[in-house]
Protein backbone atom coordinates (compact mmCIF):
# COMPACT_ATOMS: atom_id res chain seq x y z
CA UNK A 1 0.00 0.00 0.00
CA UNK A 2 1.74 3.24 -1.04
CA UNK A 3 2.89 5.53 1.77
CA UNK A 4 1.77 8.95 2.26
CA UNK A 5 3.94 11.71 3.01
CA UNK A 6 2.24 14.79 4.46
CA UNK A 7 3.37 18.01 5.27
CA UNK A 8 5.20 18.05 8.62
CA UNK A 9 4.48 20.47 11.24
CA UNK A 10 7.64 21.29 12.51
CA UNK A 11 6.65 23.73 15.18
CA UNK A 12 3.58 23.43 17.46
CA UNK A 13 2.70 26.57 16.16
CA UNK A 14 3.12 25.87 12.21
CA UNK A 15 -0.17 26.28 9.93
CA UNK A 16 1.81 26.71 6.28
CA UNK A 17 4.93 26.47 5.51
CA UNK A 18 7.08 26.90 1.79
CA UNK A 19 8.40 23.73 0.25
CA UNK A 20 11.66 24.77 -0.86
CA UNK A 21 13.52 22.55 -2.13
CA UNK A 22 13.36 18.36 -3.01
CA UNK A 23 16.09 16.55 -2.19
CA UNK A 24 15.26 13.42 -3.48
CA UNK A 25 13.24 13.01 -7.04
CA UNK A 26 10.72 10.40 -8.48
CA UNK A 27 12.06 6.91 -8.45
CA UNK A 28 14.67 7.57 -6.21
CA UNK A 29 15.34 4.92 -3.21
CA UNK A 30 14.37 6.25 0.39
CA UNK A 31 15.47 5.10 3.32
CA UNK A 32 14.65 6.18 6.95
CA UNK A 33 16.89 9.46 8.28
CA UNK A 34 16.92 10.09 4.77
CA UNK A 35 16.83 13.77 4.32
CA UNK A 36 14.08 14.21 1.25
CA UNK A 37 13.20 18.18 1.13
CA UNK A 38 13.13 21.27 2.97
CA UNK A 39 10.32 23.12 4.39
CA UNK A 40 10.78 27.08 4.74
CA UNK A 41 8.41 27.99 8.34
CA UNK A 42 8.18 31.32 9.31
CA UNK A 43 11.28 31.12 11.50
CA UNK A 44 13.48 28.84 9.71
CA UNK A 45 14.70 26.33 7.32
CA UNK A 46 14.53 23.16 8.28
CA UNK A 47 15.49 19.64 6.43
CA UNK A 48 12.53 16.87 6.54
CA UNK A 49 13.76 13.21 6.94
CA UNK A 50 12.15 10.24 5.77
CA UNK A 51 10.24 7.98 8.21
CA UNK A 52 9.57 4.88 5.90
CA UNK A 53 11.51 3.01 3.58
CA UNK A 54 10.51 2.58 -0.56
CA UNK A 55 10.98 4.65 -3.93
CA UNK A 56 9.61 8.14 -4.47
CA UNK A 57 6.43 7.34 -6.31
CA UNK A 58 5.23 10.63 -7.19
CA UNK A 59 5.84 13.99 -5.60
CA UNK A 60 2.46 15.87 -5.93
CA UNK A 61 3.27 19.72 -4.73
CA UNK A 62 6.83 20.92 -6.71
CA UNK A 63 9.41 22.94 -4.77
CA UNK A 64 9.02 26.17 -4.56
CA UNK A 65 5.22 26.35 -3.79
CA UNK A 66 4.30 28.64 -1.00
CA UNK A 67 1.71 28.11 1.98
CA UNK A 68 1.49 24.77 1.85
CA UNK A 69 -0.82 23.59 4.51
CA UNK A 70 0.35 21.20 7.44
CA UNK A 71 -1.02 17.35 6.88
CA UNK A 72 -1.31 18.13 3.03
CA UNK A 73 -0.24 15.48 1.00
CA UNK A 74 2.98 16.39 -0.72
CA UNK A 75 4.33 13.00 -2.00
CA UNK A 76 3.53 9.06 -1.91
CA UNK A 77 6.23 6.82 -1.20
CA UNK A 78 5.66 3.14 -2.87
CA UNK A 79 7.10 0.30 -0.08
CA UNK A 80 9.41 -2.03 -0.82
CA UNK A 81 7.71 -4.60 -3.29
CA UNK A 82 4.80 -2.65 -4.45
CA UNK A 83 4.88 -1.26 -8.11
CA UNK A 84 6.16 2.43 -8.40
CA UNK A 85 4.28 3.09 -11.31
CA UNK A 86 0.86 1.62 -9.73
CA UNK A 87 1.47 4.25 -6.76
CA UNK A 88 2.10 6.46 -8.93
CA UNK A 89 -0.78 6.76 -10.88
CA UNK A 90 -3.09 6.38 -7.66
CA UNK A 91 -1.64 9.44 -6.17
CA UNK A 92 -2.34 11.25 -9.17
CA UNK A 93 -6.11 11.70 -7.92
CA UNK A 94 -5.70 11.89 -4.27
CA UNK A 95 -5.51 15.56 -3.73
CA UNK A 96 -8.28 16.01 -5.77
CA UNK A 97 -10.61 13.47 -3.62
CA UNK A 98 -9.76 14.77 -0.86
CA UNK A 99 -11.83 16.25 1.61
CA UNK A 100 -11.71 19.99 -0.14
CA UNK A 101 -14.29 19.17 -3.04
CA UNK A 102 -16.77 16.99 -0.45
CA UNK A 103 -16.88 19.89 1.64
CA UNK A 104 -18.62 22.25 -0.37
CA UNK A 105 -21.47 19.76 -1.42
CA UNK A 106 -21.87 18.78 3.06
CA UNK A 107 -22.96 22.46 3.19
CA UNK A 108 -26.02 22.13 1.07
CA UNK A 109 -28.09 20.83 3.39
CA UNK A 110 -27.04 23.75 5.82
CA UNK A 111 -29.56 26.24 3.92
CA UNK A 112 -32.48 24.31 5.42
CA UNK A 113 -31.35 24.54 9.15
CA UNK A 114 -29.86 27.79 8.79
CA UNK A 115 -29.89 28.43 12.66
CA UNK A 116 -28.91 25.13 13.36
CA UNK A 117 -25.06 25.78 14.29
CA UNK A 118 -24.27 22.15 14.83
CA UNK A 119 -22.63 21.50 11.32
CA UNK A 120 -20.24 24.34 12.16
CA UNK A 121 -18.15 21.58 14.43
CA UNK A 122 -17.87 18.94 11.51
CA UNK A 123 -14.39 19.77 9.91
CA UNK A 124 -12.56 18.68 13.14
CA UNK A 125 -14.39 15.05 12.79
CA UNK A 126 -12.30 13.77 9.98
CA UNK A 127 -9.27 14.52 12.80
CA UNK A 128 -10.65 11.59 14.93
CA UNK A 129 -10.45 8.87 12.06
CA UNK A 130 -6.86 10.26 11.19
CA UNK A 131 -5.54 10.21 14.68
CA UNK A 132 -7.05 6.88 15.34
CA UNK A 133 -5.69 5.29 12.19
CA UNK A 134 -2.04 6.97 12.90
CA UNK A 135 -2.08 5.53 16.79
CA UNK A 136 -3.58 2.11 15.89
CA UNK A 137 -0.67 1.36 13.21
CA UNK A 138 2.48 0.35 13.85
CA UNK A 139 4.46 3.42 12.59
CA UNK A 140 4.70 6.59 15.57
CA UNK A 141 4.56 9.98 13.88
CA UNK A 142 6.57 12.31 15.08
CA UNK A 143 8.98 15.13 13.23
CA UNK A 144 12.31 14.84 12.17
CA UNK A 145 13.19 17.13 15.30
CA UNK A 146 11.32 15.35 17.78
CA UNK A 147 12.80 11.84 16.89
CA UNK A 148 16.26 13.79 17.17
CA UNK A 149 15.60 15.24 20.36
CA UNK A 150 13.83 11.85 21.78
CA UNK A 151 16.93 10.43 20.80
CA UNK A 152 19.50 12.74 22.51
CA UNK A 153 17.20 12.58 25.83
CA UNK A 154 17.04 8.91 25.65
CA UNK A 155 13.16 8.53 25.59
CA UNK A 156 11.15 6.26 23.67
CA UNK A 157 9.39 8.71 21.22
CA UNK A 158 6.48 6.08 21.21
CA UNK A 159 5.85 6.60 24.85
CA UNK A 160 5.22 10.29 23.50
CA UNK A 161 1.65 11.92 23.27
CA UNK A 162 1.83 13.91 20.63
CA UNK A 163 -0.06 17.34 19.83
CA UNK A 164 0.66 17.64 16.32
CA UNK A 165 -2.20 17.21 13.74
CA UNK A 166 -3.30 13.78 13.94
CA UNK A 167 -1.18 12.95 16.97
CA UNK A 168 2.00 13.52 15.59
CA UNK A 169 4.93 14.07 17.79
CA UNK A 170 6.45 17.32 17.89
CA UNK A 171 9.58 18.58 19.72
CA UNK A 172 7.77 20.96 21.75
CA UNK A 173 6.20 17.23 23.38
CA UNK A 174 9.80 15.60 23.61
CA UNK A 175 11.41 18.79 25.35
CA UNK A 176 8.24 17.73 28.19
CA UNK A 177 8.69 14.85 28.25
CA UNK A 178 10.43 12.68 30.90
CA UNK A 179 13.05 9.96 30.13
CA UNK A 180 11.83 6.74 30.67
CA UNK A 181 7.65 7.49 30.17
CA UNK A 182 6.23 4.14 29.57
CA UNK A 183 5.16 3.27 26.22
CA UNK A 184 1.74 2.68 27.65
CA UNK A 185 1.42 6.90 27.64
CA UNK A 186 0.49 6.37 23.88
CA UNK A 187 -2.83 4.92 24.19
CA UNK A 188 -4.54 8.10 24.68
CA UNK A 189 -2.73 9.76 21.69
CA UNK A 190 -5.94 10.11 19.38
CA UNK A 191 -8.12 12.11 22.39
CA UNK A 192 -4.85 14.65 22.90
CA UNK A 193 -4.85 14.19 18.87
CA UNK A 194 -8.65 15.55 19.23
CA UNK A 195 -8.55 18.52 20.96
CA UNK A 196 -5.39 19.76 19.79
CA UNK A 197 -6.75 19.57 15.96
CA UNK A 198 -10.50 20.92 17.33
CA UNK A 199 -8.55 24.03 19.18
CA UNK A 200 -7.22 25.25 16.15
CA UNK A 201 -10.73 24.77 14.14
CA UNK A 202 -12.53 26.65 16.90
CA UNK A 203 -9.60 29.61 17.16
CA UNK A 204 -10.30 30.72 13.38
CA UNK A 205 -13.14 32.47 13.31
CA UNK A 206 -11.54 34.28 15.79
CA UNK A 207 -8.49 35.02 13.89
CA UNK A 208 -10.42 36.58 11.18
CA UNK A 209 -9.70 39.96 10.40
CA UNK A 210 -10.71 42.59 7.99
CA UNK A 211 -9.98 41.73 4.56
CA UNK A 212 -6.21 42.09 3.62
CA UNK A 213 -7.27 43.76 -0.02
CA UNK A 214 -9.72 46.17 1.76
CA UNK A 215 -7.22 46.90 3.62
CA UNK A 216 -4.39 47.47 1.01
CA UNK A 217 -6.98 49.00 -1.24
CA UNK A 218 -7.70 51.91 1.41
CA UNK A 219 -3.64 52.67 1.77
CA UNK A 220 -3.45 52.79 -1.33
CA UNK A 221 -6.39 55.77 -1.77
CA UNK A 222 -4.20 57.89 -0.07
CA UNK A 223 -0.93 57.93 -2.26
CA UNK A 224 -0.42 58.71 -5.84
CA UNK A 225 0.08 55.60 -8.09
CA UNK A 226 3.97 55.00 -9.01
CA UNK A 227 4.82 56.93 -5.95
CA UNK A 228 5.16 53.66 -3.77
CA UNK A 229 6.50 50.26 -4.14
CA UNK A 230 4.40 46.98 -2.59
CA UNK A 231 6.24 45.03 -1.07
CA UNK A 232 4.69 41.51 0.21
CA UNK A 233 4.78 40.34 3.55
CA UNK A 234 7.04 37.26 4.27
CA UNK A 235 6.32 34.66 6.11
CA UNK A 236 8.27 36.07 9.61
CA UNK A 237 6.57 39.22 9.18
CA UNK A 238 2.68 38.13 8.59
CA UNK A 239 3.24 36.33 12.07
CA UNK A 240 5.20 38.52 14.25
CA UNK A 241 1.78 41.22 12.37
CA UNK A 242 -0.95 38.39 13.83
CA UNK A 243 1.05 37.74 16.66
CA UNK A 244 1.60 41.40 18.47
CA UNK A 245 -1.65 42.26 17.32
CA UNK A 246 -3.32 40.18 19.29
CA UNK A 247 -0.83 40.66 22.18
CA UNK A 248 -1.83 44.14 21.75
CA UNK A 249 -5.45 43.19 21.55
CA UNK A 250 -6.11 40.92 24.23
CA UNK A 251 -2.85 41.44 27.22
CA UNK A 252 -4.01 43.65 29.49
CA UNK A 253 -0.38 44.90 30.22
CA UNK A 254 1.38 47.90 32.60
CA UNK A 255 4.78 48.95 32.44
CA UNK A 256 7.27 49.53 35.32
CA UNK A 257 10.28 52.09 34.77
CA UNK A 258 13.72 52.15 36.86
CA UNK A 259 17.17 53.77 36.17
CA UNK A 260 20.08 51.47 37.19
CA UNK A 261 23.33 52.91 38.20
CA UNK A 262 25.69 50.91 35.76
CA UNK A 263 29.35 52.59 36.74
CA UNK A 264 30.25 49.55 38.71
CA UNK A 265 29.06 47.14 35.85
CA UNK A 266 31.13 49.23 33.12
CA UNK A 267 34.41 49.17 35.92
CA UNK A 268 33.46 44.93 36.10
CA UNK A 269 33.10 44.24 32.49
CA UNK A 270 36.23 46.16 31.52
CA UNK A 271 38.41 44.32 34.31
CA UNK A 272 36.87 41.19 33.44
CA UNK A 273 37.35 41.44 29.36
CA UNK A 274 41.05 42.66 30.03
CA UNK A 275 41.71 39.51 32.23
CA UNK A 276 39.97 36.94 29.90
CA UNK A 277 42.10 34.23 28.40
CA UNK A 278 43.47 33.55 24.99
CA UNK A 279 42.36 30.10 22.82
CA UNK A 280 43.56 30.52 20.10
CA UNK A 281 45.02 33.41 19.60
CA UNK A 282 41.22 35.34 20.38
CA UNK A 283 39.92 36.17 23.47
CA UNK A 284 37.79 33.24 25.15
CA UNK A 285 35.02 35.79 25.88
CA UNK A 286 34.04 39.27 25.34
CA UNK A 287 31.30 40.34 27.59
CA UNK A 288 28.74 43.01 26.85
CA UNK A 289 26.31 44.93 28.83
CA UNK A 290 23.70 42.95 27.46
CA UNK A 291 25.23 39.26 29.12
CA UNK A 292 25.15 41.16 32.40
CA UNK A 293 21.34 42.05 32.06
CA UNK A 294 20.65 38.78 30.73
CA UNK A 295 22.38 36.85 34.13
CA UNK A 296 20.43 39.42 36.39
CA UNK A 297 17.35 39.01 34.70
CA UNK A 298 17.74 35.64 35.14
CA UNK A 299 18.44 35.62 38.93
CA UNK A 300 16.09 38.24 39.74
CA UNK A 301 13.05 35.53 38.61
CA UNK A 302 15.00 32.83 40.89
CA UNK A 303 14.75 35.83 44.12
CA UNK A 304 11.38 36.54 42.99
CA UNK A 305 9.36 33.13 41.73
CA UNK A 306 5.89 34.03 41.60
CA UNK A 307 6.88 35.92 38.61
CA UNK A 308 7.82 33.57 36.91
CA UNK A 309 5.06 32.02 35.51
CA UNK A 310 3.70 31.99 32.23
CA UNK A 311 -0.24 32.64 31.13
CA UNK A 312 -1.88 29.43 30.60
CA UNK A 313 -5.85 30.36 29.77
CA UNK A 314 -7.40 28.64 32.92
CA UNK A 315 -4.08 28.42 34.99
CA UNK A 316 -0.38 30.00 35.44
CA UNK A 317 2.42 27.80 34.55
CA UNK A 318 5.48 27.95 37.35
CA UNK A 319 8.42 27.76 35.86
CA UNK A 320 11.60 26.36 37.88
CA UNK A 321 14.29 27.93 36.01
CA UNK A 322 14.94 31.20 34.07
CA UNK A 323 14.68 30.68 30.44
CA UNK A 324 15.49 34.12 29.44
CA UNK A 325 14.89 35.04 25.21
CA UNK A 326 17.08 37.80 24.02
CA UNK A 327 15.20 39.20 20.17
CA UNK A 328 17.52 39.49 17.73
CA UNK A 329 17.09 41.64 14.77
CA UNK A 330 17.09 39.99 10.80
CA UNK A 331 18.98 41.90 8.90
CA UNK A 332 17.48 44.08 6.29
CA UNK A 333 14.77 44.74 8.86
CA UNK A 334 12.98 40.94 8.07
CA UNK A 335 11.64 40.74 11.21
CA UNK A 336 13.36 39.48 14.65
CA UNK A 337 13.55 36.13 16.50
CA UNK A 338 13.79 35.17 20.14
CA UNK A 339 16.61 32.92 21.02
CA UNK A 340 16.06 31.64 24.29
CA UNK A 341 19.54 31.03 26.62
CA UNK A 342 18.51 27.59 29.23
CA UNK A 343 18.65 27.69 32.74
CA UNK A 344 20.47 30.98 32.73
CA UNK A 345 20.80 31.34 36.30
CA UNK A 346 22.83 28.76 36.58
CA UNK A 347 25.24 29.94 33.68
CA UNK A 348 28.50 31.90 33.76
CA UNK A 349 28.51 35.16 32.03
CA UNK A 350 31.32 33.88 29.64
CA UNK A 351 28.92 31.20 29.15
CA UNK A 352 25.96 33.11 28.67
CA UNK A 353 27.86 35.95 25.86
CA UNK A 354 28.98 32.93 23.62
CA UNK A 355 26.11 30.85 23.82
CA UNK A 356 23.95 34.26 22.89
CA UNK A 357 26.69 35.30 20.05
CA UNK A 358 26.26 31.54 18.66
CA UNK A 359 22.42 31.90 18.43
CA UNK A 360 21.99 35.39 17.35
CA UNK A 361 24.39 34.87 14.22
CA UNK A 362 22.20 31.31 13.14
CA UNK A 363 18.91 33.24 14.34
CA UNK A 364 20.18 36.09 11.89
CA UNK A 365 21.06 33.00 9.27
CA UNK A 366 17.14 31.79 9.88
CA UNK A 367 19.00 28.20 10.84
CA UNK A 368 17.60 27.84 14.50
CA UNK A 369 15.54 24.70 15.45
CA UNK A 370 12.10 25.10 16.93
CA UNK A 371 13.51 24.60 20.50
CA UNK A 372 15.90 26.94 20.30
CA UNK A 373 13.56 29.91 20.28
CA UNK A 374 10.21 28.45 21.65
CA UNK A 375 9.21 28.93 25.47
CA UNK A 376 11.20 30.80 27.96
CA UNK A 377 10.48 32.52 31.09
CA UNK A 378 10.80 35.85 29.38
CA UNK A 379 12.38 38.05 27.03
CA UNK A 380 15.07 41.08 26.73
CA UNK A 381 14.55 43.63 24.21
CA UNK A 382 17.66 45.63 23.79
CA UNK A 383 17.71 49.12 21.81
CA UNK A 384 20.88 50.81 23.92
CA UNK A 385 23.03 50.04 21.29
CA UNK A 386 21.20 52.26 18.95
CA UNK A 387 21.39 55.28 21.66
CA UNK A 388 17.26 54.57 22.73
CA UNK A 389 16.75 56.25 26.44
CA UNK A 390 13.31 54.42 26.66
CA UNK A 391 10.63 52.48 25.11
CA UNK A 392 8.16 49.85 25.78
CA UNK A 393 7.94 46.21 24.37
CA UNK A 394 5.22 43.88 23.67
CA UNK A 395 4.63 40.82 25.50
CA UNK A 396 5.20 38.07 23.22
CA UNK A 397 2.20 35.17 24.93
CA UNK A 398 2.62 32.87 26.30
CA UNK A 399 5.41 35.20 28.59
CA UNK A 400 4.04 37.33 30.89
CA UNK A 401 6.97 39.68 31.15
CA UNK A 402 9.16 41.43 28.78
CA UNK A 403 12.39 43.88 29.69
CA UNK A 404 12.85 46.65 27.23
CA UNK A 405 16.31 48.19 28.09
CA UNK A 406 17.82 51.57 26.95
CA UNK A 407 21.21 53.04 26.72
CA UNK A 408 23.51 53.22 29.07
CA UNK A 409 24.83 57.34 29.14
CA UNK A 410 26.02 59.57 31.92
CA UNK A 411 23.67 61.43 33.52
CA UNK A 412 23.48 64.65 36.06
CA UNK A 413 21.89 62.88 39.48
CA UNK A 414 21.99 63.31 42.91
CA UNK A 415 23.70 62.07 45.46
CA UNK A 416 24.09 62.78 49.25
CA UNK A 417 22.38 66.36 48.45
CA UNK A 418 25.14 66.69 45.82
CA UNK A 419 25.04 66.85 41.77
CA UNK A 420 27.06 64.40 40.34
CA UNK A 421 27.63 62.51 37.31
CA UNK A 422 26.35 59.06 37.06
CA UNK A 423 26.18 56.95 34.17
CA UNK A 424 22.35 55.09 34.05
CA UNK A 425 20.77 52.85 32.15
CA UNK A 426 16.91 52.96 31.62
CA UNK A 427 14.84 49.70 32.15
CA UNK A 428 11.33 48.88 31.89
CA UNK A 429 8.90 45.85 32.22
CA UNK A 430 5.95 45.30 30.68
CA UNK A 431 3.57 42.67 32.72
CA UNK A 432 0.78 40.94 31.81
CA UNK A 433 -1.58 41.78 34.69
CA UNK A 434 -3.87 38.37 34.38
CA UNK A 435 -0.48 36.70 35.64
CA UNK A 436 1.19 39.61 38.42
CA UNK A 437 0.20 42.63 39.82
CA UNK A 438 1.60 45.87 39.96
CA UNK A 439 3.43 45.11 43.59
CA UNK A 440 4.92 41.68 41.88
CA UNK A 441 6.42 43.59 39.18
CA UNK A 442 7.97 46.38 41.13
CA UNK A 443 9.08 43.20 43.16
CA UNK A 444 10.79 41.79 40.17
CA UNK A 445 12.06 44.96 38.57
CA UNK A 446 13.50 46.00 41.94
CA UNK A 447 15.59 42.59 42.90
CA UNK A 448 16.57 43.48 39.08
CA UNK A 449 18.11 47.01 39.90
CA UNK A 450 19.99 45.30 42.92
CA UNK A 451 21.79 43.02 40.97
CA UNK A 452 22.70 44.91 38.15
CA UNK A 453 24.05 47.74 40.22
CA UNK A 454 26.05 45.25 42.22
CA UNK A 455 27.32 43.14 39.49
CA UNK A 456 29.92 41.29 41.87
CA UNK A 457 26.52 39.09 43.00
CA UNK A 458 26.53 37.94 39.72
CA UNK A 459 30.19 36.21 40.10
CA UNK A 460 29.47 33.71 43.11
């Protein structure tokens, strides 16, 4: 029976993605770990292995095609044995009888119970057959990245529940998962498989919006034709639109402002670059302001714990270690990512400034995996190098924080009664108030301007 290949969901948060490239063509052998194509997501490029072994039978969507839905069919594989041709010429027609053409003709009985909503539901029952069909075979589904992740952690990816489409196995489940889950945990696949394809069918009538043409058509009124260039949206910047729109839309958020005295951070750093060892030939570490804020970030969530939690619709989720993200700009102004540095607290700050150089040049090369920049505790948004005093940033969900920090300049102050000369940085937090209070914040934000201005703490 020929093998389908569907469009992987390489994310938990992946809808469409581009497929960019084939790596393999028609009648070519396959074998499992095989890499076969690459699939562009909004974040990254990422190379799709082969689960199965057989030939290439047919590859139904061409490289190069944009938006291509996750679970689509995009090739059959024939197994070992069967006739290539035969699978072939039966995948020829499966897109088209798919379930796009029948669903047009199951709304024609919705014009005589037009108030009836209950038909509304239907397109997440063909889920159910899928994810029952995928969990009572022999084969586990589960991404390239999640097998390769289940691997490294030593955990049976078949003791996985998965909350892909259809029950497929994402990293997003391996990275919670526990070494050693027993296989038995994969029984109740197809009901996670359930609601996770049923939450996305319910959230897209939400998601609508006002109708991108109306929209462009009404910018457009304003300016003289050949006075402006369009330029489309990639796929980075439709999501970071949807994403901080509805941030903007439905975080109720304050913000929290504090200077931090940063002389004795500027004195540290430059003692501690000076002093830092040679491999070959290079410095082992150059430290910036930004590793510093990134360390006391991190420890200022370990003095203050209730804050760090995450919004989780009907619940918080506690989080036992500081996973701080630090955006990074794409160059040509593309969009940004998030990076996230693990367990920070428990890093050096050598530690912490390669580890954040190494991500933010492959974030800036779009060649991060999904787990890489996915979760956290929180976020830093740094403008001081580009001389900004102040600004505000927005929460990226499911954080409830985010720091936007400022330049660091001298400044007139007082002291004692007496002017002086000080040189300050400007911090401020933006909270999501369904997770922490004003008081909580100022707690965090303060145990933040401790540490910082006493950067020493930071050392032991």
């Amino acid at each position: 029976m020929p093998i389908e290949i569907l469009m992987p969901a390489l994310s938990p948060t992946m809808e469409k993605g581009n497929l960019a490239k084939w790596l393999k063509k028609e009648g070519d052998k396959v074998a499992p770990g095989d890499v076969i194509a690459e699939i562009e997501t909004d974040k990254a490029t990422m190379e799709v292995e082969a689960i199965d072994e057989g030939t290439l039978a047919k590859i139904l969507v061409p490289e190069g095609t944009q938006d291509v839905p996750v679970n689509q069919l995009i090739a059959v594989l024939a197994a070992d044995g069967e006739d290539v041709s035969a699978a072939a010429s039966g995948a020829g027609s499966a897109p088209k009888a798919e379930a796009p053409k029948e669903a047009p003709k199951a709304e024609a009985p919705k014009p005589e119970v037009p108030k009836a909503e209950a038909p509304a539901p239907a397109p997440a029952a063909p889920a159910a057959p899928a994810a029952a069909a995928t969990a009572g075979g022999n084969r586990v589904f589960a991404s390239p990245l999640a097998r390769r992740l289940a691997k490294e952690k030593g955990i049976d990816v078949a003791a996985v529940k998965g909350s892909g489409p259809k029950g497929r196995v994402v990293a997003a489940d391996v990275a919670s998962a526990k070494p050693g889950a027993a296989p038995a945990a994969s029984a109740p696949a197809p009901a996670a498989a359930k609601t996770a394809t049923a939450a996305p069918a319910t959230a897209a009538p939400a998601a609508a919006t006002p109708s991108a043409a109306a929209v462009l058509e009404q910018a457009k009124a304003y300016y003289e034709p050949g006075t402006y260039e369009e330029v489309p949206l990639d796929a980075m910047r439709r999501v970071i639109a949807q994403r901080m729109t509805e941030a903007r839309q439905t975080v109720p958020t304050f913000y929290l402002t504090v200077d931090c005295d940063v002389d004795a951070l500027m004195k540290l750093r430059e003692e501690l670059n000076k002093s830092a060892p040679e491999v070959n030939g290079k410095p082992a570490y150059k430290l910036s302001v930004n590793d510093f804020v990134i360390k006391a970030y991190a420890l200022a969530f370990q003095q203050v714990p209730e804050a760090n939690m995450v919004w989780g619709g009907d619940r918080y989720l506690k989080l036992k270690h500081s996973d701080i993200g630090v955006a990074v700009a794409i160059d040509g102004g593309k969009g940004l990512l998030t990076p996230i540095i693990r367990k920070a607290e428990t890093k050096t700050l050598s530690a912490i400034s390669n580890e954040t150089r190494d991500l933010a040049t492959r974030a800036r090369n779009k060649k991060l995996a999904p787990n890489e920049y996915q979760g956290g505790s929180s976020a830093i948004s740094n403008l001081g190098m580009f001389g900004m005093k102040h600004f505000t940033a927005i929460i990226n969900p499911p954080h409830a924080t985010i720091l936007a920090v400022g330049t660091s300049e001298q400044r007139a102050v007082v002291k004692g009664g007496q002017l002086a000369v000080a040189t300050q940085m400007t911090v401020t937090i933006s909270c999501d108030h369904r997770v922490m209070d004003g008081a909580m914040g100022a707690q965090l934000l303060s145990a933040f301007k401790a540490i910082i201005e006493k950067p020493m703490s930071m050392l032991v």
